[in-house]
N, C-alpha and C. Protein backbone atom coordinates (compact mmCIF):
# COMPACT_ATOMS: atom_id res chain seq x y z
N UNK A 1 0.85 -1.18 0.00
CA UNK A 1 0.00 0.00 0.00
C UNK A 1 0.89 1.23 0.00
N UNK A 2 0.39 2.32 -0.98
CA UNK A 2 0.96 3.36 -0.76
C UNK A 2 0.32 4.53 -0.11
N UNK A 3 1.00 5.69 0.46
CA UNK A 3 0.14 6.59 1.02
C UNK A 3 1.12 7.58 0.62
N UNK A 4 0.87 8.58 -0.46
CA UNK A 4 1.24 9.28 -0.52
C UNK A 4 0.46 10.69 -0.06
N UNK A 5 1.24 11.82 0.51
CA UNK A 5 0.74 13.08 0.92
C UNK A 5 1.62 14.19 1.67
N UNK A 6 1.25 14.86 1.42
CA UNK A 6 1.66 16.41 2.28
C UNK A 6 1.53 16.64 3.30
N UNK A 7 0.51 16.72 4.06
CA UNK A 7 0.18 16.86 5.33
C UNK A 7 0.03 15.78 5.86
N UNK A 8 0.53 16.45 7.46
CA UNK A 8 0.84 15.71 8.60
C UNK A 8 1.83 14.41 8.57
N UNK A 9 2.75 14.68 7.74
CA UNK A 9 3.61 13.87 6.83
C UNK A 9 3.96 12.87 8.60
N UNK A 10 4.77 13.34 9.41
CA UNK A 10 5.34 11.76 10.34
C UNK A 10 3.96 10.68 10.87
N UNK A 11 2.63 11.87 11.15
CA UNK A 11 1.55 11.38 11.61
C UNK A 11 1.19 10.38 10.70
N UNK A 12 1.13 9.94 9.47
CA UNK A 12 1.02 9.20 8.28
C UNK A 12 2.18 8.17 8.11
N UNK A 13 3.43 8.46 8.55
CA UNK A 13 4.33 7.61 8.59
C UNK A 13 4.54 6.87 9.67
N UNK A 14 3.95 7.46 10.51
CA UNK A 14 3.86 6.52 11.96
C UNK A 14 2.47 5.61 12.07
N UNK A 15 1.41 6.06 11.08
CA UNK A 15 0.38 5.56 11.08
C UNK A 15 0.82 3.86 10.32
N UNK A 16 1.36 4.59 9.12
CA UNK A 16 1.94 3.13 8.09
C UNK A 16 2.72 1.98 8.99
N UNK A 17 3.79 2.68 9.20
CA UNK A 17 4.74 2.36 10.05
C UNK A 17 3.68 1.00 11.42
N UNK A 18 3.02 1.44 11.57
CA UNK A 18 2.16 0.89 13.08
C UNK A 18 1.20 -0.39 12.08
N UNK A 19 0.29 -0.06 11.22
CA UNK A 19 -0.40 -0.90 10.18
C UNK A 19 0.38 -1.84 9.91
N UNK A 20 1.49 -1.72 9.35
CA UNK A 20 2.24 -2.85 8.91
C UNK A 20 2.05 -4.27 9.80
N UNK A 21 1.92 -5.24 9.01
CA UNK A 21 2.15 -6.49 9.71
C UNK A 21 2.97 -7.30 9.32
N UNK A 22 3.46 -8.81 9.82
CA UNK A 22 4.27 -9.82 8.89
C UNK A 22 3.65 -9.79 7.60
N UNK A 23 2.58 -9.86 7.28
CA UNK A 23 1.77 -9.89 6.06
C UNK A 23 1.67 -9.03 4.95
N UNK A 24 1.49 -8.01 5.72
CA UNK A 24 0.72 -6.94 4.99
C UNK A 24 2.16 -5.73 5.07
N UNK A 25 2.29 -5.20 4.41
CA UNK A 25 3.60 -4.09 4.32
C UNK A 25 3.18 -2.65 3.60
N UNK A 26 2.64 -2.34 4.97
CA UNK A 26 2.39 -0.78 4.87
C UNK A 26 3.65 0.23 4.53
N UNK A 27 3.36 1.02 3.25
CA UNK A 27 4.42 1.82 2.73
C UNK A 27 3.68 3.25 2.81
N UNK A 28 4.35 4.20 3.19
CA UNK A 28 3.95 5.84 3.47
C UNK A 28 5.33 6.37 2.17
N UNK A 29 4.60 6.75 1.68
CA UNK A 29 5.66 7.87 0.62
C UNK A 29 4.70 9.31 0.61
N UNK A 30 5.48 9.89 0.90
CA UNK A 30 5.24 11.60 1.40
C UNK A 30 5.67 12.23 0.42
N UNK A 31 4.77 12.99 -0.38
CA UNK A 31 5.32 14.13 -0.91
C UNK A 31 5.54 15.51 -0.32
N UNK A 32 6.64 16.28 -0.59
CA UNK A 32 7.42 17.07 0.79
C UNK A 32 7.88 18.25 -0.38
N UNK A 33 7.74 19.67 -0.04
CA UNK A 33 7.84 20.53 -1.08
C UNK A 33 9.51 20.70 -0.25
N UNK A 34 10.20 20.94 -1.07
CA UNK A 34 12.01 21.08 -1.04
C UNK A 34 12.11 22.42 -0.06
N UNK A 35 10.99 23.02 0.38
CA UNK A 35 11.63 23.96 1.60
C UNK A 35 11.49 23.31 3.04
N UNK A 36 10.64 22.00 2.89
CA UNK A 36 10.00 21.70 4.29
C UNK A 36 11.72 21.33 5.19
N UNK A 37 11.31 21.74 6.20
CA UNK A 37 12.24 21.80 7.07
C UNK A 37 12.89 20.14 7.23
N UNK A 38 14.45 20.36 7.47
CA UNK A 38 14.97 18.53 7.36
C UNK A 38 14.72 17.95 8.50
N UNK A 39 14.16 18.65 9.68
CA UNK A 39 13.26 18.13 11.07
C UNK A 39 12.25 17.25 10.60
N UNK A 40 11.60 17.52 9.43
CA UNK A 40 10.40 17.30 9.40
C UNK A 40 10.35 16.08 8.69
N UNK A 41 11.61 16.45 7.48
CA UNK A 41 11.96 15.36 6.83
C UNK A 41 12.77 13.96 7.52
N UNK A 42 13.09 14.01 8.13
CA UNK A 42 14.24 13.27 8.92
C UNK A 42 13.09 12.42 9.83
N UNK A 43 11.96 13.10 10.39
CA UNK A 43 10.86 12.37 11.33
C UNK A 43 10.22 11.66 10.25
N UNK A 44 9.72 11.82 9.14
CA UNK A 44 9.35 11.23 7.83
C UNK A 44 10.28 9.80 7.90
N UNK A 45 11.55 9.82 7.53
CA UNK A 45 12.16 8.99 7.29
C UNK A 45 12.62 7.78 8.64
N UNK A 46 12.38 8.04 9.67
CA UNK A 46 12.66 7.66 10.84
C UNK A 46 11.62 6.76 10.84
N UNK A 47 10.55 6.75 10.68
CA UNK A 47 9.79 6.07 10.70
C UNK A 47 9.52 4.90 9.33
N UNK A 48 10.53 4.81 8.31
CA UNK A 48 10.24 4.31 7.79
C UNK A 48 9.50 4.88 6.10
N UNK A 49 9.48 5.54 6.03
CA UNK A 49 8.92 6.39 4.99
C UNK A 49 9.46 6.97 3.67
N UNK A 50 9.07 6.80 2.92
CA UNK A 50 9.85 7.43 1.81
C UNK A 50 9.67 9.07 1.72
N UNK A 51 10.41 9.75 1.28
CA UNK A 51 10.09 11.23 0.84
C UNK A 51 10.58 10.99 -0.55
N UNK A 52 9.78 12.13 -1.21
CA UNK A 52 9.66 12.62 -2.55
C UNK A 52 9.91 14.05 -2.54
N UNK A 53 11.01 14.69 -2.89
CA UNK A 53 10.96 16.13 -2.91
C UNK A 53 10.02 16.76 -4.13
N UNK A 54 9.45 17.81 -4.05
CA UNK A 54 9.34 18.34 -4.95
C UNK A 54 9.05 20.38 -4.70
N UNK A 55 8.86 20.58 -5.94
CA UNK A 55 8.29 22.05 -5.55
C UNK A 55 7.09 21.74 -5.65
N UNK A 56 6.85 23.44 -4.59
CA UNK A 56 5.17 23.48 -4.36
C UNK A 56 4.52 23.30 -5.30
N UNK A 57 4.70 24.25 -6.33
CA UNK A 57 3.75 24.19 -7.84
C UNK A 57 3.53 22.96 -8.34
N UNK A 58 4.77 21.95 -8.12
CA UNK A 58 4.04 20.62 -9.00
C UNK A 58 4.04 19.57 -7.79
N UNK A 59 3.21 19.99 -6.71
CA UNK A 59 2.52 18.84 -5.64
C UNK A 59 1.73 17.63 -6.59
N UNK A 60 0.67 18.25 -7.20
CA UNK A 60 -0.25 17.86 -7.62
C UNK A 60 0.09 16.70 -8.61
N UNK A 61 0.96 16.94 -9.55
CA UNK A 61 1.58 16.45 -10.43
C UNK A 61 2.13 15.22 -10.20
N UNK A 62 3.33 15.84 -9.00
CA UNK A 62 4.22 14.81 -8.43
C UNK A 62 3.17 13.53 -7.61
N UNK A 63 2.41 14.22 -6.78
CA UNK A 63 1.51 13.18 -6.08
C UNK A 63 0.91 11.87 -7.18
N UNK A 64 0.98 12.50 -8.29
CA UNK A 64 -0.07 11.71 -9.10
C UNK A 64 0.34 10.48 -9.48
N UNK A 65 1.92 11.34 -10.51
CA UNK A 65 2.67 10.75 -10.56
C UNK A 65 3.18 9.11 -9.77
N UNK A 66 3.90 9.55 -8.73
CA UNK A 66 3.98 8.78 -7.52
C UNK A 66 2.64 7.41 -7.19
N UNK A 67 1.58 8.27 -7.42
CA UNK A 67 -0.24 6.86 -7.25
C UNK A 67 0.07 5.92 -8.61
N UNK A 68 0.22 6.70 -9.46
CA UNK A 68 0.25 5.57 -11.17
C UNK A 68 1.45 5.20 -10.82
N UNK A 69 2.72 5.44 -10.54
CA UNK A 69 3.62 4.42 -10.36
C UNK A 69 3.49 3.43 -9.39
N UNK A 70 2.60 3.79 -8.37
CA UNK A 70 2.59 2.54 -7.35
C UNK A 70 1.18 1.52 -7.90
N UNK A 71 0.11 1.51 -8.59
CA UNK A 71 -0.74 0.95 -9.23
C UNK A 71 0.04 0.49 -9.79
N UNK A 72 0.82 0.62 -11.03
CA UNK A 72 1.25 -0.16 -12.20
C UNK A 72 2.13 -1.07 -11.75
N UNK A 73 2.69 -1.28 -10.41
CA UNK A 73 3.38 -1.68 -10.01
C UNK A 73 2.23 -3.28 -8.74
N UNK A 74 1.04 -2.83 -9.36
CA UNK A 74 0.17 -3.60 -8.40
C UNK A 74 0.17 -3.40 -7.12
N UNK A 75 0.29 -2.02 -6.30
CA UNK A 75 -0.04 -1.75 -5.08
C UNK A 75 -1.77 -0.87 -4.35
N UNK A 76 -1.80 -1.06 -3.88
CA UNK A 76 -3.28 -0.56 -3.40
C UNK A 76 -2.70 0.95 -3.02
N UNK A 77 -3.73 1.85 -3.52
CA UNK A 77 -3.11 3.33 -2.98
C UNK A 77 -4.42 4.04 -2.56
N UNK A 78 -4.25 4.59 -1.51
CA UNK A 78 -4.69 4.95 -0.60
C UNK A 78 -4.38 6.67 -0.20
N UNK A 79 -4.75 8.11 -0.97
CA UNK A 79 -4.39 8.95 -0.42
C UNK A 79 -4.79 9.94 0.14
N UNK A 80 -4.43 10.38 1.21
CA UNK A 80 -4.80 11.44 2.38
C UNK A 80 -4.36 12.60 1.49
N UNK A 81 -5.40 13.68 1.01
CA UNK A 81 -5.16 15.19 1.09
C UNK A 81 -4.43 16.02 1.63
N UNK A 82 -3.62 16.61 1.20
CA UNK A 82 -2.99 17.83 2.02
C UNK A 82 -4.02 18.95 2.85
N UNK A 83 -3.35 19.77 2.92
CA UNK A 83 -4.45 20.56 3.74
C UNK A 83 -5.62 21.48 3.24
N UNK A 84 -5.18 21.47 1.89
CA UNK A 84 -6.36 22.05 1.47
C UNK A 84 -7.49 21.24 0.90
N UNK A 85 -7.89 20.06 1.66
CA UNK A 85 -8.77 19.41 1.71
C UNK A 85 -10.57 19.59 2.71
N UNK A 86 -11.33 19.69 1.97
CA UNK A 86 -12.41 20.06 3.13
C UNK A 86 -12.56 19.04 4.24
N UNK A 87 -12.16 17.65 4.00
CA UNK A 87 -12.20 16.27 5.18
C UNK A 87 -10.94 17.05 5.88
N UNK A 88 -9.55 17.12 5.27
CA UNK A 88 -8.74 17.38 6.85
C UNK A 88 -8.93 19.05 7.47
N UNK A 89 -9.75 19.97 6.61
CA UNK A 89 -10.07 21.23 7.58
C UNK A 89 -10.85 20.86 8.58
N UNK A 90 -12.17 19.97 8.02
CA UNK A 90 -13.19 19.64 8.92
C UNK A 90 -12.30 18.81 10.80
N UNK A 91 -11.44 17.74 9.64
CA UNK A 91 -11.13 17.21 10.89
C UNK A 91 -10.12 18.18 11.84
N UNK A 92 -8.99 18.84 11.24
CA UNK A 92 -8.76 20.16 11.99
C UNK A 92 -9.29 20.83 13.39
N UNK A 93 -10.63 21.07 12.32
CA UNK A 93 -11.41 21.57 13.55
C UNK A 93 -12.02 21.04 14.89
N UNK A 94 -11.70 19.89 14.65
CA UNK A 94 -12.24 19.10 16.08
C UNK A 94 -11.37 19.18 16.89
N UNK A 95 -10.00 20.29 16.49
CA UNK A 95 -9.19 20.63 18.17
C UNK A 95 -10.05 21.63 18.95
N UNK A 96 -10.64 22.05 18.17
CA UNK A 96 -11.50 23.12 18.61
C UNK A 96 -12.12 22.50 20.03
N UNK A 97 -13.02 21.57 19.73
CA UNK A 97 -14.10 20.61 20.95
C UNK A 97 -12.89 20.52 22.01
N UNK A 98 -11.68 19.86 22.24
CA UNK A 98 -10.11 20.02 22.96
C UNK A 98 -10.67 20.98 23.22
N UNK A 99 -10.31 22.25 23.02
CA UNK A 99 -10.17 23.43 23.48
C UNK A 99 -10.82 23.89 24.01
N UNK A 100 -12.19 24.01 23.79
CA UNK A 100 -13.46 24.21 24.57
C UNK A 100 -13.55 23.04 25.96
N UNK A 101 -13.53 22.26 25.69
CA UNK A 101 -13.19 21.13 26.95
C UNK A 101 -12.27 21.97 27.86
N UNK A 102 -11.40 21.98 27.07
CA UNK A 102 -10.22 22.29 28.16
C UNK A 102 -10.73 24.11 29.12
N UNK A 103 -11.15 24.91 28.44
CA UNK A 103 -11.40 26.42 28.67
C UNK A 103 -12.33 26.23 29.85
N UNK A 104 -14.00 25.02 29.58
CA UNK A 104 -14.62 24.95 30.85
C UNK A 104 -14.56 24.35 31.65
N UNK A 105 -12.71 23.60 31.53
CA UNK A 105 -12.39 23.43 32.93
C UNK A 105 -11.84 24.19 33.45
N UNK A 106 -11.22 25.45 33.01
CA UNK A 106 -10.59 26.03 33.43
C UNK A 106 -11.10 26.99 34.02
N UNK A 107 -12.17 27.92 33.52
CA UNK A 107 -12.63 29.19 33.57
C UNK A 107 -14.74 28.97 33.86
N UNK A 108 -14.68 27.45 33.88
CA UNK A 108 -16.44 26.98 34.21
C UNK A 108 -17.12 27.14 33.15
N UNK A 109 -18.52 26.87 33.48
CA UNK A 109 -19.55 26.38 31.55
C UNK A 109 -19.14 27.56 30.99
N UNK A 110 -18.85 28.63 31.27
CA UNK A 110 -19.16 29.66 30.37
C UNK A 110 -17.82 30.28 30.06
N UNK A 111 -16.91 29.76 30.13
CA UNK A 111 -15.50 30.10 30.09
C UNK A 111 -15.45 29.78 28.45
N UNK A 112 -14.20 31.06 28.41
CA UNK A 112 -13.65 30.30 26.80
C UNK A 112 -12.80 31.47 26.42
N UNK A 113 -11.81 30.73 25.41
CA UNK A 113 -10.74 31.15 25.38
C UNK A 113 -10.77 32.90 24.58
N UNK A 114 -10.09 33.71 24.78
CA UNK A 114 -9.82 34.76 23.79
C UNK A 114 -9.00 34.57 23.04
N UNK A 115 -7.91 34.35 23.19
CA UNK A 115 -7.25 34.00 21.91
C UNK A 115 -6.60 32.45 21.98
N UNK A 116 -6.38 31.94 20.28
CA UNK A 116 -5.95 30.41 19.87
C UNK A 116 -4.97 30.92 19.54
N UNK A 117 -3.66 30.30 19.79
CA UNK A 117 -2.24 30.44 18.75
C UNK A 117 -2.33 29.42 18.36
N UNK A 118 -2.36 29.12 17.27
CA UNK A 118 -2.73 27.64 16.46
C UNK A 118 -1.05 27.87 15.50
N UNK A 119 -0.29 26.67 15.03
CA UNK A 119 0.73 26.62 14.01
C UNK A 119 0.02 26.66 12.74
N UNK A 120 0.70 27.08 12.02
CA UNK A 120 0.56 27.64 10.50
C UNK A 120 1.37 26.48 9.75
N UNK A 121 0.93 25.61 8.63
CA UNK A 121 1.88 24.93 7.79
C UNK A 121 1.56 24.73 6.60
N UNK A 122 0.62 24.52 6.19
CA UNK A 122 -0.28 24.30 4.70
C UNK A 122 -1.39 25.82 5.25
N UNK A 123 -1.57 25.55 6.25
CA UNK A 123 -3.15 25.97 6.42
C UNK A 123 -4.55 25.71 6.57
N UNK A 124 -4.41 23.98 6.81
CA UNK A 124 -5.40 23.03 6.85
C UNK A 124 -6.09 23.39 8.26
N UNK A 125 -4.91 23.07 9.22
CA UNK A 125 -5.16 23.60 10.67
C UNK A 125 -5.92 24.45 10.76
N UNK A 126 -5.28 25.71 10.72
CA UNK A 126 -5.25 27.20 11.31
C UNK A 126 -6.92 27.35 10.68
N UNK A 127 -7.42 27.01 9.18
CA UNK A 127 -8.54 27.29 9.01
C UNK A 127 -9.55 26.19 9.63
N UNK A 128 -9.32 25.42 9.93
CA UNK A 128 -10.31 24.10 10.78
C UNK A 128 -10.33 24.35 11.91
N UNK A 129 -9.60 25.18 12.95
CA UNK A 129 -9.61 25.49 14.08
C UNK A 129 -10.69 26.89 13.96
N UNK A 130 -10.06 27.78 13.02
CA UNK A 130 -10.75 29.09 13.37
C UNK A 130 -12.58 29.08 12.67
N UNK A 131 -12.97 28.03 11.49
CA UNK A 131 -14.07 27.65 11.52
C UNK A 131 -14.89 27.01 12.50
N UNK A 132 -14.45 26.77 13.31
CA UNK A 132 -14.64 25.47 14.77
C UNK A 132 -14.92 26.43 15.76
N UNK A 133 -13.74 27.53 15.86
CA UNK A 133 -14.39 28.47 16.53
C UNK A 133 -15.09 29.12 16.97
N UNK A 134 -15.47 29.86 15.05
CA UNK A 134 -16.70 30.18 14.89
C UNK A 134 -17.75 29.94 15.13
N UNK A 135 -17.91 28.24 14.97
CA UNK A 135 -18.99 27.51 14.88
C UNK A 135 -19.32 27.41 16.55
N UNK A 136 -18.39 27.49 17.17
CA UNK A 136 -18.71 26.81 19.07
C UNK A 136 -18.97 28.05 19.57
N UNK A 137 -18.52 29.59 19.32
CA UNK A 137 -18.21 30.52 20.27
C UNK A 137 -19.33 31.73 19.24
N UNK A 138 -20.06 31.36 18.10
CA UNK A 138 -20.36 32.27 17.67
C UNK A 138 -20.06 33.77 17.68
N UNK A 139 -20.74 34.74 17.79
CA UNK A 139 -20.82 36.07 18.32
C UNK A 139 -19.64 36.38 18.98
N UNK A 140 -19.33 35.32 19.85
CA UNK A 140 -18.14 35.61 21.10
C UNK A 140 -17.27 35.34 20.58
N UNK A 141 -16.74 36.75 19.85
CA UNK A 141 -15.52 36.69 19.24
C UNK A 141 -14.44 35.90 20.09
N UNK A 142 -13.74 34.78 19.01
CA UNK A 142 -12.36 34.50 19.77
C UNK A 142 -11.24 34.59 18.29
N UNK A 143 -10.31 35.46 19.19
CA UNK A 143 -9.05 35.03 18.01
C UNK A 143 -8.57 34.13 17.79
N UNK A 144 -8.06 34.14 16.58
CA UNK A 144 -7.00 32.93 16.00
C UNK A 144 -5.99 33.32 15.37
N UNK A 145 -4.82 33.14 16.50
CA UNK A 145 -3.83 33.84 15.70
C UNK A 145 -2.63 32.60 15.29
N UNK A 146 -2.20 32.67 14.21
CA UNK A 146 -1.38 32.10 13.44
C UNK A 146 0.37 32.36 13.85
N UNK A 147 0.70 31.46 14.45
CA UNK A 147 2.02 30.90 14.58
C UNK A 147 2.79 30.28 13.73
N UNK A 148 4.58 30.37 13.47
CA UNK A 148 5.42 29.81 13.09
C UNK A 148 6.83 29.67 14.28
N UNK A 149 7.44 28.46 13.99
CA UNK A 149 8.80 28.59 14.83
C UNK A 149 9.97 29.13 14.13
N UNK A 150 10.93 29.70 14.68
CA UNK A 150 11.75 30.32 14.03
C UNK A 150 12.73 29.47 13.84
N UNK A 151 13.68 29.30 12.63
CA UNK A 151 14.61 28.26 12.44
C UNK A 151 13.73 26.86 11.79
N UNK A 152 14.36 26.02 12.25
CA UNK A 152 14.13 24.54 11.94
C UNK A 152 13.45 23.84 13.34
């Protein structure tokens, strides 16, 4: 089986990685745009995983690429969306329910947060959280502010 994708690239390689049996030989090949950090890449590969560099502009391409070579080759392929998918915004947003959990324990039923620093990487996140938001806190404005780490 192949799994090729962009997002949440080790979460997918640890997923494969875990699936695998004596039997069955779960393969994760990640497509990874040539700026992603070698942290990111290196946790990719640690687990077992292939990377595929490519540039951003030809994700699409390359991904495809990558599915018809693993078919013609008689493998089952299987692929997870990057982040600009409406299934992984949706699922995204269910840190939101986390968060709200967490706020009315903190602050009681009616507690809730003012501001989210959520990480920024595709953008799958940051918009599934701040729709989630919306959706739980209506009216009651809460921010969402967008984070990066500096370096690697």
């Amino acid at each position: 089986m192949l799994i090729p994708s962009c997002s949440c690239p080790s979460q997918i390689a640890s997923s494969a990685k875990n699936l695998s049996t004596a039997d069955v030989d779960v393969k994760a090949v990640i497509i990874m745009p040539v700026t992603a950090p070698k942290s990111k890449k290196d946790a990719v590969l640690e687990y077992g995983a292939e990377v595929v560099d490519c540039e951003n502009h030809e994700r699409a391409a390359v991904c495809e690429r990558e599915m018809q070579k693993a078919r013609g080759a008689g493998k089952e392929v299987v692929y997870f969306p990057s982040y600009d998918h409406v299934d992984v915004i949706e699922g995204h947003g269910s840190i939101m329910l986390e968060v709200e959990d967490q706020a009315k324990k903190i602050w009681g039923e009616q507690g809730r947060p003012d501001v989210v620093v959520c990480p920024i990487g595709g953008g799958g996140l940051i918009s599934g959280v701040s729709l989630a938001a919306k959706g739980i806190y209506g009216e009651e404005r809460v921010a969402v502010v967008g984070v990066e780490p500096e370096g690697e």
